[in-house]
C-alpha atoms as a PDB file:
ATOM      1  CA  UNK A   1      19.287  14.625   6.380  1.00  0.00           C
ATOM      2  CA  UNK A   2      20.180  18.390   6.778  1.00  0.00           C
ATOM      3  CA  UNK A   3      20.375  20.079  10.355  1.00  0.00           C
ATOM      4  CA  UNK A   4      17.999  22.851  10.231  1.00  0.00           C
ATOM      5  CA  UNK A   5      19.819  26.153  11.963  1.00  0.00           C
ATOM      6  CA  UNK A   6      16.573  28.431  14.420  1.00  0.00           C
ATOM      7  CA  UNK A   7      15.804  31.203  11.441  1.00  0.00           C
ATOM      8  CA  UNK A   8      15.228  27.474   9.374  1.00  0.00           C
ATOM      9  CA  UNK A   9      13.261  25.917  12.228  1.00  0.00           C
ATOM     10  CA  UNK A  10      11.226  29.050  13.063  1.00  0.00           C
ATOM     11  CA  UNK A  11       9.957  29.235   9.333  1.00  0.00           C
ATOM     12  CA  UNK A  12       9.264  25.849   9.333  1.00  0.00           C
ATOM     13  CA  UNK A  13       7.565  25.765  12.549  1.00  0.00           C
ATOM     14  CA  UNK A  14       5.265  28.822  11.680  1.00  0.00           C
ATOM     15  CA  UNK A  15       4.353  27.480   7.796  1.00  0.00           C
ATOM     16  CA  UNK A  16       3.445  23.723   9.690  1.00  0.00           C
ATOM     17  CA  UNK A  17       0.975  25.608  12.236  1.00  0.00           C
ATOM     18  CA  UNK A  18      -0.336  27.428   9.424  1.00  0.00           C
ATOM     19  CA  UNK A  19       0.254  30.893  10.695  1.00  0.00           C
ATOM     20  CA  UNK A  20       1.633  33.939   8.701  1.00  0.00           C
ATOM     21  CA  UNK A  21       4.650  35.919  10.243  1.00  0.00           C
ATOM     22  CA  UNK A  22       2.207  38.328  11.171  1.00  0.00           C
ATOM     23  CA  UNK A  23      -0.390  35.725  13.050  1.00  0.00           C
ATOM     24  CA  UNK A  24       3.084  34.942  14.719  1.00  0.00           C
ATOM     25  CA  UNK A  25       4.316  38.067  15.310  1.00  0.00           C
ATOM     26  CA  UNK A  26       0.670  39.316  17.207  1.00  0.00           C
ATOM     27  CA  UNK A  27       1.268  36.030  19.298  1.00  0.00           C
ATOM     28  CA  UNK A  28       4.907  37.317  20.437  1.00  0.00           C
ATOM     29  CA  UNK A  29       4.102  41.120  21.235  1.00  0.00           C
ATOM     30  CA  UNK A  30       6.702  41.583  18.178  1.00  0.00           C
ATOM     31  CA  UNK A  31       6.757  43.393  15.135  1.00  0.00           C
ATOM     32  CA  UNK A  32       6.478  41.510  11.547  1.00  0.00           C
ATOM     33  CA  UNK A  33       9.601  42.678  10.972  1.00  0.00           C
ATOM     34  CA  UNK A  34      11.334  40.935  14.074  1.00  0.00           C
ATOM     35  CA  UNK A  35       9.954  37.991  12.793  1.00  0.00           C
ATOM     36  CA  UNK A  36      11.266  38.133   9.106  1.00  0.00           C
ATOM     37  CA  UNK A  37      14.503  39.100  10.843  1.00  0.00           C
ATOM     38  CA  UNK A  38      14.418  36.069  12.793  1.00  0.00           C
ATOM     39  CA  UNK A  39      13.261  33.565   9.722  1.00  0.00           C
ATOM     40  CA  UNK A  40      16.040  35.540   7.291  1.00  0.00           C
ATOM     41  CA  UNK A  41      18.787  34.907   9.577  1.00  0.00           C
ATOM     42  CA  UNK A  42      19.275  38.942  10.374  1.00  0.00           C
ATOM     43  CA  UNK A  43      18.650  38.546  14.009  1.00  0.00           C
ATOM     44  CA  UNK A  44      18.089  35.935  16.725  1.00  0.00           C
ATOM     45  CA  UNK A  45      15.043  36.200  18.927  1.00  0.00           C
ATOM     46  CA  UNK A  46      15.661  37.154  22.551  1.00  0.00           C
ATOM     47  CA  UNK A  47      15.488  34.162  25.148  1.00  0.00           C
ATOM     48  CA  UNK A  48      12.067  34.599  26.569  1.00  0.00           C
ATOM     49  CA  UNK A  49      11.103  34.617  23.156  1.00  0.00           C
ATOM     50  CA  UNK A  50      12.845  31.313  22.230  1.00  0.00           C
ATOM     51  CA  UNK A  51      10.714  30.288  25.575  1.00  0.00           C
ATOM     52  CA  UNK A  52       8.117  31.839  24.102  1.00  0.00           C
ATOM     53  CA  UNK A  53       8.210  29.622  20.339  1.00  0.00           C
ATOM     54  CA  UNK A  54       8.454  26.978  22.135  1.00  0.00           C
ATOM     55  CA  UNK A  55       4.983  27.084  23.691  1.00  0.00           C
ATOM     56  CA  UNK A  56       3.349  28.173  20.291  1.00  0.00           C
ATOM     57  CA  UNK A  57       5.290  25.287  18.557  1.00  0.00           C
ATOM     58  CA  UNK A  58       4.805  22.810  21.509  1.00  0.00           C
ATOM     59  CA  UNK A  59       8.976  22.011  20.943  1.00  0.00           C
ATOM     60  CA  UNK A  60      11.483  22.214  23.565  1.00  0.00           C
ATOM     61  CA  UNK A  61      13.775  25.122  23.658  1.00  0.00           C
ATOM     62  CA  UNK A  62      16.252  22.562  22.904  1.00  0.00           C
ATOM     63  CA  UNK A  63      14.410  21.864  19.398  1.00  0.00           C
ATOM     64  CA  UNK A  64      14.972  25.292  19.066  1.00  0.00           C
ATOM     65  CA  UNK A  65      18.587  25.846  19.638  1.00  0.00           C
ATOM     66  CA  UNK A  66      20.619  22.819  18.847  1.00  0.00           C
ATOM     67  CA  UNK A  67      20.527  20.632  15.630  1.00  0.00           C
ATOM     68  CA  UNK A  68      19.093  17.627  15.973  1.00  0.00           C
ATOM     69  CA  UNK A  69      18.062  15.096  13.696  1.00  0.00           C
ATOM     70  CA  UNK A  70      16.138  13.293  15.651  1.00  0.00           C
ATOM     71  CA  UNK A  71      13.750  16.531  16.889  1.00  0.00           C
ATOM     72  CA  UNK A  72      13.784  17.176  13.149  1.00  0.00           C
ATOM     73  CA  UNK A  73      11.898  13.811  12.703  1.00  0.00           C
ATOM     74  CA  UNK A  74       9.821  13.926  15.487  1.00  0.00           C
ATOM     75  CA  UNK A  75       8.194  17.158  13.700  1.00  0.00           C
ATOM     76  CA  UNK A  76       8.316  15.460  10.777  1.00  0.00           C
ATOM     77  CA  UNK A  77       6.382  12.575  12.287  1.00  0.00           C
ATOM     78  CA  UNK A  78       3.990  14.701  13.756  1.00  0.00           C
ATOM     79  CA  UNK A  79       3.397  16.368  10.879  1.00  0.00           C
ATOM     80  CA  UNK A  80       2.605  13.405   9.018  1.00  0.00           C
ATOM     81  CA  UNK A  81      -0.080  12.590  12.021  1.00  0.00           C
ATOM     82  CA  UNK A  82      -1.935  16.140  11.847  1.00  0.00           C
ATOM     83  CA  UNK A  83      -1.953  15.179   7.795  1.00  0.00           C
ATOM     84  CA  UNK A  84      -3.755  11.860   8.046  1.00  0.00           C
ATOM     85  CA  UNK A  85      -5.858  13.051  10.667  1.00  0.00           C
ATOM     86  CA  UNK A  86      -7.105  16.210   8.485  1.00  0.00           C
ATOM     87  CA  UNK A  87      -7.328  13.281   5.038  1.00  0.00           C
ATOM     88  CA  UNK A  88      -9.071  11.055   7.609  1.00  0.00           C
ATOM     89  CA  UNK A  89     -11.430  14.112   8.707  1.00  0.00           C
ATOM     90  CA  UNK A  90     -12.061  15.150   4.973  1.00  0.00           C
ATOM     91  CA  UNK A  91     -13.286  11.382   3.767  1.00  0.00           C
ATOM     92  CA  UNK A  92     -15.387  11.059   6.867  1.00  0.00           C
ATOM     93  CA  UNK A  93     -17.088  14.392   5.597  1.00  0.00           C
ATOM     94  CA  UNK A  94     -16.975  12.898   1.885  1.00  0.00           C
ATOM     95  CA  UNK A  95     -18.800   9.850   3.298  1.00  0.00           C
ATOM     96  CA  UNK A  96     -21.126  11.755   5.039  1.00  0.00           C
ATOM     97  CA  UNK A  97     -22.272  13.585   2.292  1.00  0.00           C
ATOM     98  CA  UNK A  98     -22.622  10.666   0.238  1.00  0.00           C
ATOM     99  CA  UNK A  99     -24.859   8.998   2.829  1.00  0.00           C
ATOM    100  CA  UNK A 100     -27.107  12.000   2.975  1.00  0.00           C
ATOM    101  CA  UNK A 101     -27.645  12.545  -0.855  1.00  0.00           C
ATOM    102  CA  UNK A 102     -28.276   8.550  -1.193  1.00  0.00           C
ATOM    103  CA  UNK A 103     -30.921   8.800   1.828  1.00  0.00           C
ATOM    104  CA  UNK A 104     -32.412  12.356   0.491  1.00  0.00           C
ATOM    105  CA  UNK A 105     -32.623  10.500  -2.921  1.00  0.00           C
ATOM    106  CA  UNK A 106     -33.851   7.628  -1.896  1.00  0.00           C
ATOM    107  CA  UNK A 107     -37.169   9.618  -0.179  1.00  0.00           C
ATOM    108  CA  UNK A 108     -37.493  11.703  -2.875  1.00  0.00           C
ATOM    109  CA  UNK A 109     -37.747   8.859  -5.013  1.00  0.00           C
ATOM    110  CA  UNK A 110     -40.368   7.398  -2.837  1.00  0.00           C
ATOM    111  CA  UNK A 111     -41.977  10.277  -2.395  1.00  0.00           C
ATOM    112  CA  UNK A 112     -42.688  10.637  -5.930  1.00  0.00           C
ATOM    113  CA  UNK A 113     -43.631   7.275  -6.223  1.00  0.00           C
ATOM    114  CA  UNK A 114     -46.034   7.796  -3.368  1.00  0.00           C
ATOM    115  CA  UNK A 115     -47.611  10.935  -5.358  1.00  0.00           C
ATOM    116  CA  UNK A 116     -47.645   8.865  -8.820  1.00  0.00           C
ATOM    117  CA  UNK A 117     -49.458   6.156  -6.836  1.00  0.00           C
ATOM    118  CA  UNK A 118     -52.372   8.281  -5.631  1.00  0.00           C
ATOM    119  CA  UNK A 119     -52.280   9.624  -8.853  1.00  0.00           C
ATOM    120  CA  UNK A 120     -53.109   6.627 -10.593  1.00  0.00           C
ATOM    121  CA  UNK A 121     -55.491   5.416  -8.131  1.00  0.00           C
ATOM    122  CA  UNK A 122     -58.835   7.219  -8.869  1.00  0.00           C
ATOM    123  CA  UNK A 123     -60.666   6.344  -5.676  1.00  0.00           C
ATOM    124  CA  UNK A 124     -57.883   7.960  -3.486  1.00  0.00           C
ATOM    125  CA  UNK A 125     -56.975  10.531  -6.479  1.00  0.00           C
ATOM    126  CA  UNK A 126     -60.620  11.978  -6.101  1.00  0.00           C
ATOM    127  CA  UNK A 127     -61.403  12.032  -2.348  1.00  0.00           C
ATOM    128  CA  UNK A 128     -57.490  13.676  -1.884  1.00  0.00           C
ATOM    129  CA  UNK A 129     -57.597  15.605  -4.574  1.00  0.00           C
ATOM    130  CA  UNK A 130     -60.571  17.096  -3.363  1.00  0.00           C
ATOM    131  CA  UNK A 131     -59.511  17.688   0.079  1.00  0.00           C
ATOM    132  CA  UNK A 132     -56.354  18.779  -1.395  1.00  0.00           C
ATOM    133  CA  UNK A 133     -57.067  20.858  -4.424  1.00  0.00           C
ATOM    134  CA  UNK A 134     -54.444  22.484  -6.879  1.00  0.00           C
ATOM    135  CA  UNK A 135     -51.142  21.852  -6.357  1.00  0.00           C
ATOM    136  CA  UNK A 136     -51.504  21.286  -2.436  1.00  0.00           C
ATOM    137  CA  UNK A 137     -51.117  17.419  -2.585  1.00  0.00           C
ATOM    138  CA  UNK A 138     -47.843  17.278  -4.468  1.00  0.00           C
ATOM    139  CA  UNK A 139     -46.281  20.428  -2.216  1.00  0.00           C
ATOM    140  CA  UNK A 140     -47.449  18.591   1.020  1.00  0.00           C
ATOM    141  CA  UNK A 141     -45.842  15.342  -0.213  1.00  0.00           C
ATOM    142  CA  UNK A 142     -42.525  17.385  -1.160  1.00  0.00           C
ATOM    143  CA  UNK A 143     -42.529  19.135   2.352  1.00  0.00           C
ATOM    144  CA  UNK A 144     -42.846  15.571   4.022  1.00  0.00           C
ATOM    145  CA  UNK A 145     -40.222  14.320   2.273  1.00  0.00           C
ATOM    146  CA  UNK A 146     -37.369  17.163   2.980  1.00  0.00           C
ATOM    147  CA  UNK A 147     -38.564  16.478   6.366  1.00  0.00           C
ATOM    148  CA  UNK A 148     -37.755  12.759   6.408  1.00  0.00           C
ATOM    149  CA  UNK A 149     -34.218  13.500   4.699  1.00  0.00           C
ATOM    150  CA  UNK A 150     -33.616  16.472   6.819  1.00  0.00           C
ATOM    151  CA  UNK A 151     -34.398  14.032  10.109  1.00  0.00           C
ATOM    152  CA  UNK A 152     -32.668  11.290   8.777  1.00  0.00           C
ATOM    153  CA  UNK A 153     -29.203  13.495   8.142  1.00  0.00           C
ATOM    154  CA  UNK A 154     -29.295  15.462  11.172  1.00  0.00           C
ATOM    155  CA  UNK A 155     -30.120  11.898  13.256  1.00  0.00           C
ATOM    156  CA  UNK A 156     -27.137  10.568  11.382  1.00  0.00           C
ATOM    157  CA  UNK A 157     -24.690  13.352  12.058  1.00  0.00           C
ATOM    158  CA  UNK A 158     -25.824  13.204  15.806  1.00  0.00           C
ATOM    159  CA  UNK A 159     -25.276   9.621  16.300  1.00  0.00           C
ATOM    160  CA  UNK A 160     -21.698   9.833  14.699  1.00  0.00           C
ATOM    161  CA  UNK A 161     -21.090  13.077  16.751  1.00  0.00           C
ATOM    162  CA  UNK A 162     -21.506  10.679  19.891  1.00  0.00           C
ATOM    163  CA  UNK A 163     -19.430   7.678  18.567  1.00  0.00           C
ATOM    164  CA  UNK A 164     -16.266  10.680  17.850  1.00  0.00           C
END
């Protein structure tokens, strides 16, 4: 394993958190420039600025200014955690979708069996049809049924919003 020098860690550090050198350099009071300096090797960052990194990065200055291998997999560990938590975020979204288009299908699907039904059924089909003329009766049943998977999806995301 390879001791990462500061300009090494600082690039690191920034890429891992996702920021550019200018996100980084806004956070600092610094120019771009000072930054790229920094991450190039060109320059070293003052002290309260080393302080500073730290508290963006959450790493000790020590991270910062000595080689260790053993900081080096601490990051590395935690950047394996953030990872699996963002993979773990992403299939409990995948799942969540995949509940909601089973449920919506599912009352859509009984929904149309529901209008079929009264369709078929010329006792009901004439006294609703009636009351209902046109294409009324088939929009009313369509509204009722978004409703029902729009209930059930937002109930769902609720309840799991409480269990998190």
């Amino acid at each position: 394993m390879t001791k990462l020098d500061l300009s090494e860690k600082i690039v690191k550090l920034r890429k891992n958190n996702g920021l550019t050198q200018e996100q980084l350099s806004e956070q600092l009071n610094v120019s771009r420039q000072s930054v790229s300096k920094w991450e190039s090797g060109q320059a070293a960052p003052d002290i309260d600025k080393i302080v500073a990194l730290g508290e963006i990065f959450h790493v000790s200055t020590d991270y910062l200014l000595k080689p260790s291998e053993l900081d080096e997999l601490a990051m590395k560990a935690e950047m394996l955690e953030k990872r699996q938590q963002e993979i773990m975020e992403n299939e409990n979204k995948r799942k969540e979708r995949q509940y909601c288009i089973c449920v919506c299908t599912g009352i859509y699907l009984i929904a149309f069996a529901v209008f079929m039904l009264i369709k078929q059924v010329s006792w009901i089909n004439d006294t609703l049809w009636n009351l209902f003329p046109g294409i009324t009766l088939p929009v009313i049943i369509l509204l009722a049924a978004t409703a029902a998977a729009i209930f059930v999806c937002v109930k769902r995301k609720q309840r799991d919003g409480r269990q998190e």
